[in-house]
PDB file of N, CA and C in Angstrom:
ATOM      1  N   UNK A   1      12.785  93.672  83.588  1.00  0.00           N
ATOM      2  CA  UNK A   1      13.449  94.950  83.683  1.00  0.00           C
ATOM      3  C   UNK A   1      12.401  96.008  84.034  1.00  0.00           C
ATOM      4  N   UNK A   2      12.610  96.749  84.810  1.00  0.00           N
ATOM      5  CA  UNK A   2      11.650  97.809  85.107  1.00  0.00           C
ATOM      6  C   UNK A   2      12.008  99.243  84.351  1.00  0.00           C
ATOM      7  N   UNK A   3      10.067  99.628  84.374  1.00  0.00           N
ATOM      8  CA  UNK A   3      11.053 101.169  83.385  1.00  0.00           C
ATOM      9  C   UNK A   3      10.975 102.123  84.424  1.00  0.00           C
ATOM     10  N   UNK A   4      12.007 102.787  83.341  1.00  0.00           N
ATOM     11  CA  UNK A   4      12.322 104.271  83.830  1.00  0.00           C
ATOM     12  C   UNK A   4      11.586 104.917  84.050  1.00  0.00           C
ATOM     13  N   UNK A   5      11.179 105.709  85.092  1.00  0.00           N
ATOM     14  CA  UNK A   5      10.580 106.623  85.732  1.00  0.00           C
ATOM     15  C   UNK A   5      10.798 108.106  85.474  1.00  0.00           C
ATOM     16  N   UNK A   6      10.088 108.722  84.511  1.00  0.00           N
ATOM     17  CA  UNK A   6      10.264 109.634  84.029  1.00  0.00           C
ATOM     18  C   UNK A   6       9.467 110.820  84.449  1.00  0.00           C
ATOM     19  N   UNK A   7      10.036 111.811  85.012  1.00  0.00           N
ATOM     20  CA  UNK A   7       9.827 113.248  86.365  1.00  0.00           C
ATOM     21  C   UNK A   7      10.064 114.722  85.602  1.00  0.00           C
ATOM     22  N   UNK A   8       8.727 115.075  85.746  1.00  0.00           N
ATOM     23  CA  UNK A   8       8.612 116.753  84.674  1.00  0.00           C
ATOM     24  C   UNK A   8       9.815 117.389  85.706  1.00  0.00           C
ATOM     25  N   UNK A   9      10.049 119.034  84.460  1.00  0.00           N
ATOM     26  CA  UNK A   9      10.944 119.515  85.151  1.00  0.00           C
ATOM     27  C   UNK A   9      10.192 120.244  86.548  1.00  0.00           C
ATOM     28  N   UNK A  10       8.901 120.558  86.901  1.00  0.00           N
ATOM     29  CA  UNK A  10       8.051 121.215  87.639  1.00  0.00           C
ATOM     30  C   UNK A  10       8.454 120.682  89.106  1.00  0.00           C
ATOM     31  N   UNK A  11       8.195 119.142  88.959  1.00  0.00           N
ATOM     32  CA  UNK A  11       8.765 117.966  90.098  1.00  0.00           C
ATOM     33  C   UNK A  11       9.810 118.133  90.215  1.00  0.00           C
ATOM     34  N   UNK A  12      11.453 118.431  89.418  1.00  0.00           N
ATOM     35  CA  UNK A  12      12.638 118.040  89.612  1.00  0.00           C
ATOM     36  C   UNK A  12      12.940 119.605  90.896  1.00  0.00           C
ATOM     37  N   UNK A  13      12.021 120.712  89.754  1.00  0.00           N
ATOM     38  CA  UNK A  13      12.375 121.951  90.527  1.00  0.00           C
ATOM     39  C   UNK A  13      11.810 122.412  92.215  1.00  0.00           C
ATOM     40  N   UNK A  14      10.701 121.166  92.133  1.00  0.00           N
ATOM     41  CA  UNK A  14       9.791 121.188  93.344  1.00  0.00           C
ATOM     42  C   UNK A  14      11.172 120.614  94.874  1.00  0.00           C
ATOM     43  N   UNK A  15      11.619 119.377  93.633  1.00  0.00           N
ATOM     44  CA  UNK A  15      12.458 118.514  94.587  1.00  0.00           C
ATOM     45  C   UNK A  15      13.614 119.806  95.199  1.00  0.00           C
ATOM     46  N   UNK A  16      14.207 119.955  94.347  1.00  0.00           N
ATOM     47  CA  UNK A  16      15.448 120.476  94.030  1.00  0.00           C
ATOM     48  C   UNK A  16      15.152 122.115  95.108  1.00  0.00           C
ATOM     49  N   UNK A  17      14.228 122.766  94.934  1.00  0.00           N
ATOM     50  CA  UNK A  17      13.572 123.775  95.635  1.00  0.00           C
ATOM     51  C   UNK A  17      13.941 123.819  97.252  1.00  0.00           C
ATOM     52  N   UNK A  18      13.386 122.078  97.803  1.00  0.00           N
ATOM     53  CA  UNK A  18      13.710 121.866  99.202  1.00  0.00           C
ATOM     54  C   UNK A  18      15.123 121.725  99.483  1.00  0.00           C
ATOM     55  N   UNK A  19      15.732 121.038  98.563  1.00  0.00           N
ATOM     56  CA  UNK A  19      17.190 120.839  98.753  1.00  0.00           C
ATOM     57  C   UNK A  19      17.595 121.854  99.028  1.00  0.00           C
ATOM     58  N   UNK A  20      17.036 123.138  98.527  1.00  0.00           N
ATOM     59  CA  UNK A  20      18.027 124.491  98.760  1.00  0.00           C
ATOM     60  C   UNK A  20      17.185 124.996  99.477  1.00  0.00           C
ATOM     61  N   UNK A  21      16.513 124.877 100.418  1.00  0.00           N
ATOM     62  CA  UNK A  21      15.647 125.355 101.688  1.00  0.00           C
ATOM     63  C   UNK A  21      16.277 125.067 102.795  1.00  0.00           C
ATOM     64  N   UNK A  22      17.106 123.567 102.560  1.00  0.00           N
ATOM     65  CA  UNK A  22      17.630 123.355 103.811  1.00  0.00           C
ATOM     66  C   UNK A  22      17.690 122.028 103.921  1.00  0.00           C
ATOM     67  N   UNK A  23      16.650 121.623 103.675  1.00  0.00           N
ATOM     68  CA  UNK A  23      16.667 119.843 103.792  1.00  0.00           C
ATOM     69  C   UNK A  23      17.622 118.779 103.021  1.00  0.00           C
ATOM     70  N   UNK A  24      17.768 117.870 103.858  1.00  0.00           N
ATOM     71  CA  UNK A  24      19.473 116.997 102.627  1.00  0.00           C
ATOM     72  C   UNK A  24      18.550 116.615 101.943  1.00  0.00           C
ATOM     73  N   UNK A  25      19.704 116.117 101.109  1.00  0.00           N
ATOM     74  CA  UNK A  25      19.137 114.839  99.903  1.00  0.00           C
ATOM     75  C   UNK A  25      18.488 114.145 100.468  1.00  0.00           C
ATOM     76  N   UNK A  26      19.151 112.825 101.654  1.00  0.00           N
ATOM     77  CA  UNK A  26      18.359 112.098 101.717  1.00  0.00           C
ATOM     78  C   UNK A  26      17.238 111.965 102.350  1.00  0.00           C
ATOM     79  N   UNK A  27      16.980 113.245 102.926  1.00  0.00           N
ATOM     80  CA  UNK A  27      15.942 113.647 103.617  1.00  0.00           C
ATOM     81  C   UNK A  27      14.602 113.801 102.359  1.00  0.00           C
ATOM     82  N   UNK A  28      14.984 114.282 101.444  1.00  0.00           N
ATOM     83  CA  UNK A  28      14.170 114.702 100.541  1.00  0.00           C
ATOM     84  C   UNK A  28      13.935 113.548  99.591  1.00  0.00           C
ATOM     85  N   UNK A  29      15.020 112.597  99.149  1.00  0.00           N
ATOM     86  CA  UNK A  29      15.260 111.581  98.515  1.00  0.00           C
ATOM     87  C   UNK A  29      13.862 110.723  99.116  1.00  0.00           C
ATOM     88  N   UNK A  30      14.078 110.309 100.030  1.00  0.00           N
ATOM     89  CA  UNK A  30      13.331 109.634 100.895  1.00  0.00           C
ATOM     90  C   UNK A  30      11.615 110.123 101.121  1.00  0.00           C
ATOM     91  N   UNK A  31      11.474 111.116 101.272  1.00  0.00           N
ATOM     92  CA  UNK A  31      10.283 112.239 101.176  1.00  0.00           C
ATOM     93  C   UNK A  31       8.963 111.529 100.367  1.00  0.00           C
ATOM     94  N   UNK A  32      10.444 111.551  98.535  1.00  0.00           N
ATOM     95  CA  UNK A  32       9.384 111.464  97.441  1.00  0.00           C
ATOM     96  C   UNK A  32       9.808 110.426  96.907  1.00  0.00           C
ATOM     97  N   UNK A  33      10.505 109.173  97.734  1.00  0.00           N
ATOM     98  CA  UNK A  33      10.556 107.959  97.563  1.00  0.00           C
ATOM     99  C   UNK A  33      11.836 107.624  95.890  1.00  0.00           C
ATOM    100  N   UNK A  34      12.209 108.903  96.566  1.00  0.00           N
ATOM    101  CA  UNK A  34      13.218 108.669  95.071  1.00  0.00           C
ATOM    102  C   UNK A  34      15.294 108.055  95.468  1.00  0.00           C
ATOM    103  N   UNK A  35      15.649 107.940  94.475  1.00  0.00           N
ATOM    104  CA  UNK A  35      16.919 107.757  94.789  1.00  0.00           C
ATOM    105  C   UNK A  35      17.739 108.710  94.737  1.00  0.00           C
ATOM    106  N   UNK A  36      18.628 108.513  95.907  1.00  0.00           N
ATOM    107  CA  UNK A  36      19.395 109.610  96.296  1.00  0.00           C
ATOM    108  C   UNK A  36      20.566 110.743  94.958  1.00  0.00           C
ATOM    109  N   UNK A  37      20.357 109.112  94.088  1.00  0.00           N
ATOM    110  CA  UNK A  37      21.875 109.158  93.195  1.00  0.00           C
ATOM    111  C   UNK A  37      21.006 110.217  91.683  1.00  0.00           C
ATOM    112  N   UNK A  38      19.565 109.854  91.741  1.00  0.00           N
ATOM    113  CA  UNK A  38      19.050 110.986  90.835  1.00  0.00           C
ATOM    114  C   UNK A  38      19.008 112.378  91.378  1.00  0.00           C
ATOM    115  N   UNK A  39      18.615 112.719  92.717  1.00  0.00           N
ATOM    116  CA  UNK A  39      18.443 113.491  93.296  1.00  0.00           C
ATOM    117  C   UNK A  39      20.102 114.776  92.721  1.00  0.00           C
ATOM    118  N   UNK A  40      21.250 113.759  93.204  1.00  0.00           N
ATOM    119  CA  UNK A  40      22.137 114.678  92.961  1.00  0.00           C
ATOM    120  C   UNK A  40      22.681 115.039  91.213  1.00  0.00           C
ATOM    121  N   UNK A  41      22.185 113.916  90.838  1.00  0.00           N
ATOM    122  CA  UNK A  41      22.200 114.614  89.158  1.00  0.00           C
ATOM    123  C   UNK A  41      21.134 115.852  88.649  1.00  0.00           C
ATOM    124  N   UNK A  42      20.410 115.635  89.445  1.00  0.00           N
ATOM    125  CA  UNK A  42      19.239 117.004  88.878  1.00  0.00           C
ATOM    126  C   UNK A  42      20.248 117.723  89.217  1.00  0.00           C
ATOM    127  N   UNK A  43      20.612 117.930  90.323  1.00  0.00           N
ATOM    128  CA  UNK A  43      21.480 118.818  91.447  1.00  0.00           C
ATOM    129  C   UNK A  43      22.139 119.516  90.607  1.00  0.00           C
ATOM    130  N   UNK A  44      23.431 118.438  89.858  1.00  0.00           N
ATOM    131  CA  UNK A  44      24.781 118.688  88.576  1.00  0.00           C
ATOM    132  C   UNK A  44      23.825 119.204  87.373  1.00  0.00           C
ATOM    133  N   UNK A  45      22.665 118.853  87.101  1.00  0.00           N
ATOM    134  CA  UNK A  45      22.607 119.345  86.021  1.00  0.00           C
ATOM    135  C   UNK A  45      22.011 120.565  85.948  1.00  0.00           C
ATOM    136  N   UNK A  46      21.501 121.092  87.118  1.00  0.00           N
ATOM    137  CA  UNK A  46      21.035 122.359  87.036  1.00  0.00           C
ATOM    138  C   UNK A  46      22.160 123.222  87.568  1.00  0.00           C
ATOM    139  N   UNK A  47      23.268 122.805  88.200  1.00  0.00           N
ATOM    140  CA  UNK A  47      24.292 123.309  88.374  1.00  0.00           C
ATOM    141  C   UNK A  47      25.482 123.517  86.676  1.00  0.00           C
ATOM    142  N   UNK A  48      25.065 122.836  86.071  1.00  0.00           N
ATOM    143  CA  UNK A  48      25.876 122.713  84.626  1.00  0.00           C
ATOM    144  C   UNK A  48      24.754 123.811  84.181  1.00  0.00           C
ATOM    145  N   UNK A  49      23.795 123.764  83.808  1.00  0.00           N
ATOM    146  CA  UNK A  49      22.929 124.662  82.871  1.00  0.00           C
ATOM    147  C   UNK A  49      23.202 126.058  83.638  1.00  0.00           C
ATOM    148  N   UNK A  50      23.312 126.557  84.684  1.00  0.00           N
ATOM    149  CA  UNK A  50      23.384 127.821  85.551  1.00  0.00           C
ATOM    150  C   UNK A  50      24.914 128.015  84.899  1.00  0.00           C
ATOM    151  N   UNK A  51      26.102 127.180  84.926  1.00  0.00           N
ATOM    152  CA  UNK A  51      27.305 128.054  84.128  1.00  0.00           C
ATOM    153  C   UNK A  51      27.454 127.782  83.261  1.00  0.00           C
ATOM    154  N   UNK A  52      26.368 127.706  82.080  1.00  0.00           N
ATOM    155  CA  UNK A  52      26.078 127.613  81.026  1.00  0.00           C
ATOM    156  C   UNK A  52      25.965 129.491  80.943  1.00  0.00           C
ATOM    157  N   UNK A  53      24.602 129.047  81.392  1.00  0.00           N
ATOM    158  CA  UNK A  53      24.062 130.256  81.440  1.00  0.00           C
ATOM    159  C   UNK A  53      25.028 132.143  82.168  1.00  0.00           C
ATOM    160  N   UNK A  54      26.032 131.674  82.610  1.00  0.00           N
ATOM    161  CA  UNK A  54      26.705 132.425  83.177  1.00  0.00           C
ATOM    162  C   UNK A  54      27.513 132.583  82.160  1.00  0.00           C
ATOM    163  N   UNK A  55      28.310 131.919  81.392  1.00  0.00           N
ATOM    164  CA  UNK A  55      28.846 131.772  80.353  1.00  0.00           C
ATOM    165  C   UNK A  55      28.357 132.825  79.395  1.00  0.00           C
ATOM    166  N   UNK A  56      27.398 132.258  78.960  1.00  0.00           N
ATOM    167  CA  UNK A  56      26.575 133.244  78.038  1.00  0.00           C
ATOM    168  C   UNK A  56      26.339 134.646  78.493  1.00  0.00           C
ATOM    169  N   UNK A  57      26.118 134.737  79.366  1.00  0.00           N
ATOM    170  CA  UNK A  57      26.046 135.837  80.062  1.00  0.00           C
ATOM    171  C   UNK A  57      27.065 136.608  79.836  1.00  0.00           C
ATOM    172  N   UNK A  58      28.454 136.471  80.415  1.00  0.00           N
ATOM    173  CA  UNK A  58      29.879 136.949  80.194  1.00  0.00           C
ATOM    174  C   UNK A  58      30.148 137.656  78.558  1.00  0.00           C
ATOM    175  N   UNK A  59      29.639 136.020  77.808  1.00  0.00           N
ATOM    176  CA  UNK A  59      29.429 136.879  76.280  1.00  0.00           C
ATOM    177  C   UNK A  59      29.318 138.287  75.710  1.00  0.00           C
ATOM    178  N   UNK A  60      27.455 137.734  76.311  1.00  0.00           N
ATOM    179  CA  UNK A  60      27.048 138.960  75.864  1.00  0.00           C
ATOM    180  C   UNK A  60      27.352 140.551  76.462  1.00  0.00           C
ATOM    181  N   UNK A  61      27.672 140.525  77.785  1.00  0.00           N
ATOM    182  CA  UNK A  61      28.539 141.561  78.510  1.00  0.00           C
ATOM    183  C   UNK A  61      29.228 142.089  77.435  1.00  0.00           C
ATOM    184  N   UNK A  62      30.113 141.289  77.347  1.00  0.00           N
ATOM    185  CA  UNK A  62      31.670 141.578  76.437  1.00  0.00           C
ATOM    186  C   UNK A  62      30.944 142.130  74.829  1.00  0.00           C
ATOM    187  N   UNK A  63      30.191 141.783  74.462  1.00  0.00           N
ATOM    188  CA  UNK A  63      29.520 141.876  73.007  1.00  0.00           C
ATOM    189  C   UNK A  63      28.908 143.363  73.298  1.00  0.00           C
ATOM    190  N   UNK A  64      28.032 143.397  74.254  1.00  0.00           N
ATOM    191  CA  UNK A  64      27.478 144.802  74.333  1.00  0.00           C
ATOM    192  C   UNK A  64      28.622 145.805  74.980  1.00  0.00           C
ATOM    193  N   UNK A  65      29.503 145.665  75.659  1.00  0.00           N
ATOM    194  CA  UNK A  65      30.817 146.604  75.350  1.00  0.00           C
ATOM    195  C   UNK A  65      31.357 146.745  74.484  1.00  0.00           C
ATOM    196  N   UNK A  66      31.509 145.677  73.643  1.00  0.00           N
ATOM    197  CA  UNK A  66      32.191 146.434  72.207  1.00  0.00           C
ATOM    198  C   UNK A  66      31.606 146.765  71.517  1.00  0.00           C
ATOM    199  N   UNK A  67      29.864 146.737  71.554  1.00  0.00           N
ATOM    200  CA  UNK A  67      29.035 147.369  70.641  1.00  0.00           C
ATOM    201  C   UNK A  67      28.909 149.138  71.297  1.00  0.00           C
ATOM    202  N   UNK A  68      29.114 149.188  72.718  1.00  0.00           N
ATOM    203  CA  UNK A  68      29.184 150.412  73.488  1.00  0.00           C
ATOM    204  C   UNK A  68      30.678 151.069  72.604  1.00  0.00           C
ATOM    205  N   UNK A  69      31.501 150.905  72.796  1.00  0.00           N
ATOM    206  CA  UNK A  69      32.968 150.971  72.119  1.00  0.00           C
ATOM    207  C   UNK A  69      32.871 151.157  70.855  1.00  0.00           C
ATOM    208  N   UNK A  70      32.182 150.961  70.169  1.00  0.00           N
ATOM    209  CA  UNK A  70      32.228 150.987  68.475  1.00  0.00           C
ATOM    210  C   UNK A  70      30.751 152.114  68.234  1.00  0.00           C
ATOM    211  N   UNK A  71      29.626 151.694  69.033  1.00  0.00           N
ATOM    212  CA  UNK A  71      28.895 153.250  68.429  1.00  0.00           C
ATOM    213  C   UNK A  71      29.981 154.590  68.953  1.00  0.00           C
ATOM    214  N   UNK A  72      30.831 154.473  69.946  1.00  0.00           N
ATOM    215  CA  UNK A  72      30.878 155.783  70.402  1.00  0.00           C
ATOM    216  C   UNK A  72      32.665 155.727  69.285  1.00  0.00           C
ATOM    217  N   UNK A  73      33.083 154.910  68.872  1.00  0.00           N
ATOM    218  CA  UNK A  73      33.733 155.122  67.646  1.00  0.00           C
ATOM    219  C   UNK A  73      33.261 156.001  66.792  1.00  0.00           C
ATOM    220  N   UNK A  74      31.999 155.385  65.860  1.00  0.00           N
ATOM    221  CA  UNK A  74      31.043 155.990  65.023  1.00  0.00           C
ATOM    222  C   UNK A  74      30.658 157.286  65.340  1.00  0.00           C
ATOM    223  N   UNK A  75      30.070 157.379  66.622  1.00  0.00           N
ATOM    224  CA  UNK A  75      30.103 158.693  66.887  1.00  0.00           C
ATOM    225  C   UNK A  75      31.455 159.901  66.658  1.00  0.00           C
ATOM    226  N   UNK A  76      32.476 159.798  67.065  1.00  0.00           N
ATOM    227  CA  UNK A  76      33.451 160.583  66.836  1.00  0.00           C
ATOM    228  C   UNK A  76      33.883 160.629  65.442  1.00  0.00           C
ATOM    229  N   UNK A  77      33.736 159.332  64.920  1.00  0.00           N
ATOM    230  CA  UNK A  77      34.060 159.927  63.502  1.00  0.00           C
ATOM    231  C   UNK A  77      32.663 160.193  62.716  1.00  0.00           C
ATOM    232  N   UNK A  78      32.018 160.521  62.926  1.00  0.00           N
ATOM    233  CA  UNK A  78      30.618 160.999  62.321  1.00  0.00           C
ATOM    234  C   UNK A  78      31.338 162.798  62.414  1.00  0.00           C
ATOM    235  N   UNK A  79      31.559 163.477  63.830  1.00  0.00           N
ATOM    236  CA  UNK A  79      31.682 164.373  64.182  1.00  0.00           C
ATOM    237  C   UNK A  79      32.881 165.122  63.255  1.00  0.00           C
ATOM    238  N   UNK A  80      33.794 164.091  63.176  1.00  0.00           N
ATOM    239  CA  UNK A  80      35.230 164.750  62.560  1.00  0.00           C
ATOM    240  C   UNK A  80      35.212 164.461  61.281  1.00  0.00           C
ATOM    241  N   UNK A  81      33.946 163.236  60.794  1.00  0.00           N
ATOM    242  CA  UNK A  81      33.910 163.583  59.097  1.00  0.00           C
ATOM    243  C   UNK A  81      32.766 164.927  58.985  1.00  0.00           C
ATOM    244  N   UNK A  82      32.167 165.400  59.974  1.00  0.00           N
ATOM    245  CA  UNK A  82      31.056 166.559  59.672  1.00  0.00           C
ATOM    246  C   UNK A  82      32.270 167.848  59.559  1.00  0.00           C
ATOM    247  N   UNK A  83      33.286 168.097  60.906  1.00  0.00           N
ATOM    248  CA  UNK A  83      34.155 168.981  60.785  1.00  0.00           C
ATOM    249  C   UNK A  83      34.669 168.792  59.444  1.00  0.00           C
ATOM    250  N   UNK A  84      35.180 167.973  58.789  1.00  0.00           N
ATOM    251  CA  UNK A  84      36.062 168.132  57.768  1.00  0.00           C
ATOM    252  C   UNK A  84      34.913 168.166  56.584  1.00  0.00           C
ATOM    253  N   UNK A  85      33.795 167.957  56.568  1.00  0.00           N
ATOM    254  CA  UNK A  85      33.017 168.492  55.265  1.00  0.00           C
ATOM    255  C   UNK A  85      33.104 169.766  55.053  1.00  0.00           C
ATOM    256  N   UNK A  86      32.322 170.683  56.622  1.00  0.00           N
ATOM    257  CA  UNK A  86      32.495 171.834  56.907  1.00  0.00           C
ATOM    258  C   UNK A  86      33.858 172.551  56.498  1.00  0.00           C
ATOM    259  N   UNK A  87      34.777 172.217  56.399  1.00  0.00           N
ATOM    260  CA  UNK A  87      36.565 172.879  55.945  1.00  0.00           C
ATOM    261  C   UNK A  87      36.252 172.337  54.813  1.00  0.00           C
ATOM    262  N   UNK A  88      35.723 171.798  54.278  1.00  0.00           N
ATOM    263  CA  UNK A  88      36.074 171.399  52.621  1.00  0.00           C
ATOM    264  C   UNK A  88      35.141 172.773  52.188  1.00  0.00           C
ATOM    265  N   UNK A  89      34.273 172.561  52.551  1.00  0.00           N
ATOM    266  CA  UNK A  89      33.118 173.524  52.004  1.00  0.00           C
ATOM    267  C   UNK A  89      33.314 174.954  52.083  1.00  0.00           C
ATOM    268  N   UNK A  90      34.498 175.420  53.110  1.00  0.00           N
ATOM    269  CA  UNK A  90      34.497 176.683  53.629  1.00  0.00           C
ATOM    270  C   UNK A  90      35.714 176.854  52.457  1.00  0.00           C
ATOM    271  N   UNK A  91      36.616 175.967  52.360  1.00  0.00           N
ATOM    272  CA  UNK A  91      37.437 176.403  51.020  1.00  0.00           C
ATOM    273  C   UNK A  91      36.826 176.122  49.834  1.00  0.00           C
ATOM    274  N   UNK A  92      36.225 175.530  49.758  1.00  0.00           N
ATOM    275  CA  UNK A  92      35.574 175.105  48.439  1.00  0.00           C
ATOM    276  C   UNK A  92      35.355 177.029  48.065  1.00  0.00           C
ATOM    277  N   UNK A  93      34.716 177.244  48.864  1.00  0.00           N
ATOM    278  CA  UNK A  93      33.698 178.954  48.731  1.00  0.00           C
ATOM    279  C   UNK A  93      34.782 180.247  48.792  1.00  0.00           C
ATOM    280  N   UNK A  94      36.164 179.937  49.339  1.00  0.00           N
ATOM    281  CA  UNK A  94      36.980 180.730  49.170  1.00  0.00           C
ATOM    282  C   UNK A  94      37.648 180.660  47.864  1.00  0.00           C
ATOM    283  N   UNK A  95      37.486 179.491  47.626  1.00  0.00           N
ATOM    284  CA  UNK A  95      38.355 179.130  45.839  1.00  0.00           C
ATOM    285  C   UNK A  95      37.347 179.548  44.669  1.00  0.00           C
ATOM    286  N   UNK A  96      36.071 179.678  45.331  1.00  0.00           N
ATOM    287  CA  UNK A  96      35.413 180.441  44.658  1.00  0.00           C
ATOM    288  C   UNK A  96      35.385 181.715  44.381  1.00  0.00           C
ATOM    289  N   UNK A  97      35.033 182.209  45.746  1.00  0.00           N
ATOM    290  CA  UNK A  97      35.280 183.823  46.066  1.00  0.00           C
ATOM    291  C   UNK A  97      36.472 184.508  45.284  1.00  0.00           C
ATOM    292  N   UNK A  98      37.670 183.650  45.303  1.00  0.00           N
ATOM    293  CA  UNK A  98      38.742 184.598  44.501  1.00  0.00           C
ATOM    294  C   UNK A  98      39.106 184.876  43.417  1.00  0.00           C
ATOM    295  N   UNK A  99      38.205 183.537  42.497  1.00  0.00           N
ATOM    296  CA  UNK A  99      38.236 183.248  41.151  1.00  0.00           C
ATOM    297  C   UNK A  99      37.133 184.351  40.621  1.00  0.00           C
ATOM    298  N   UNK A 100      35.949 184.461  40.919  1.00  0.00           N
ATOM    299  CA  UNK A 100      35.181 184.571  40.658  1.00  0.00           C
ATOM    300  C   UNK A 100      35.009 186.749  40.943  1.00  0.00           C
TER     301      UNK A 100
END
């Protein structure tokens, strides 16, 4: 049985690099003496990890809009609990004023 031939990611991205330059698979397959049928799994799997990564991406979009959406919540009611301290306080001093 022969072993597996095991290729850093540096090589897969080297391979994979030409593929998207222009050159086919088996042009490239052939190149670096490899098989065609690995060639296109690097292919899928860097194509799977990219909408992975797009995925995640979308996430966090959506996460930092509703974190955009919720400070500027906070903000308005920061503002309208400051207004309504301010009216508490301004009667507070009139319920004073008349008693007093």
């Amino acid at each position: 049985m022969l072993a597996r031939r095991v290729f850093s990611k540096e090589f897969k991205k080297k391979v994979l690099d030409e593929v998207a330059s222009g050159k086919s698979i088996a042009e490239v397959s052939h190149q670096y003496g490899l098989n065609k049928s690995s060639v296109y799994e690097w292919n899928a799997e860097v194509s799977r990890e990219f909408e992975r990564v797009l995925v995640a991406q979308k996430y966090l979009d959506e996460l930092q809009l509703k974190i955009f959406r919720l400070n500027r919540l906070v903000t308005h009611l920061s503002a309208e609990n400051n207004a309504l301290r301010k009216s508490w306080g301004f009667r507070q001093q009139r319920s004073e004023n008349k008693r007093g």
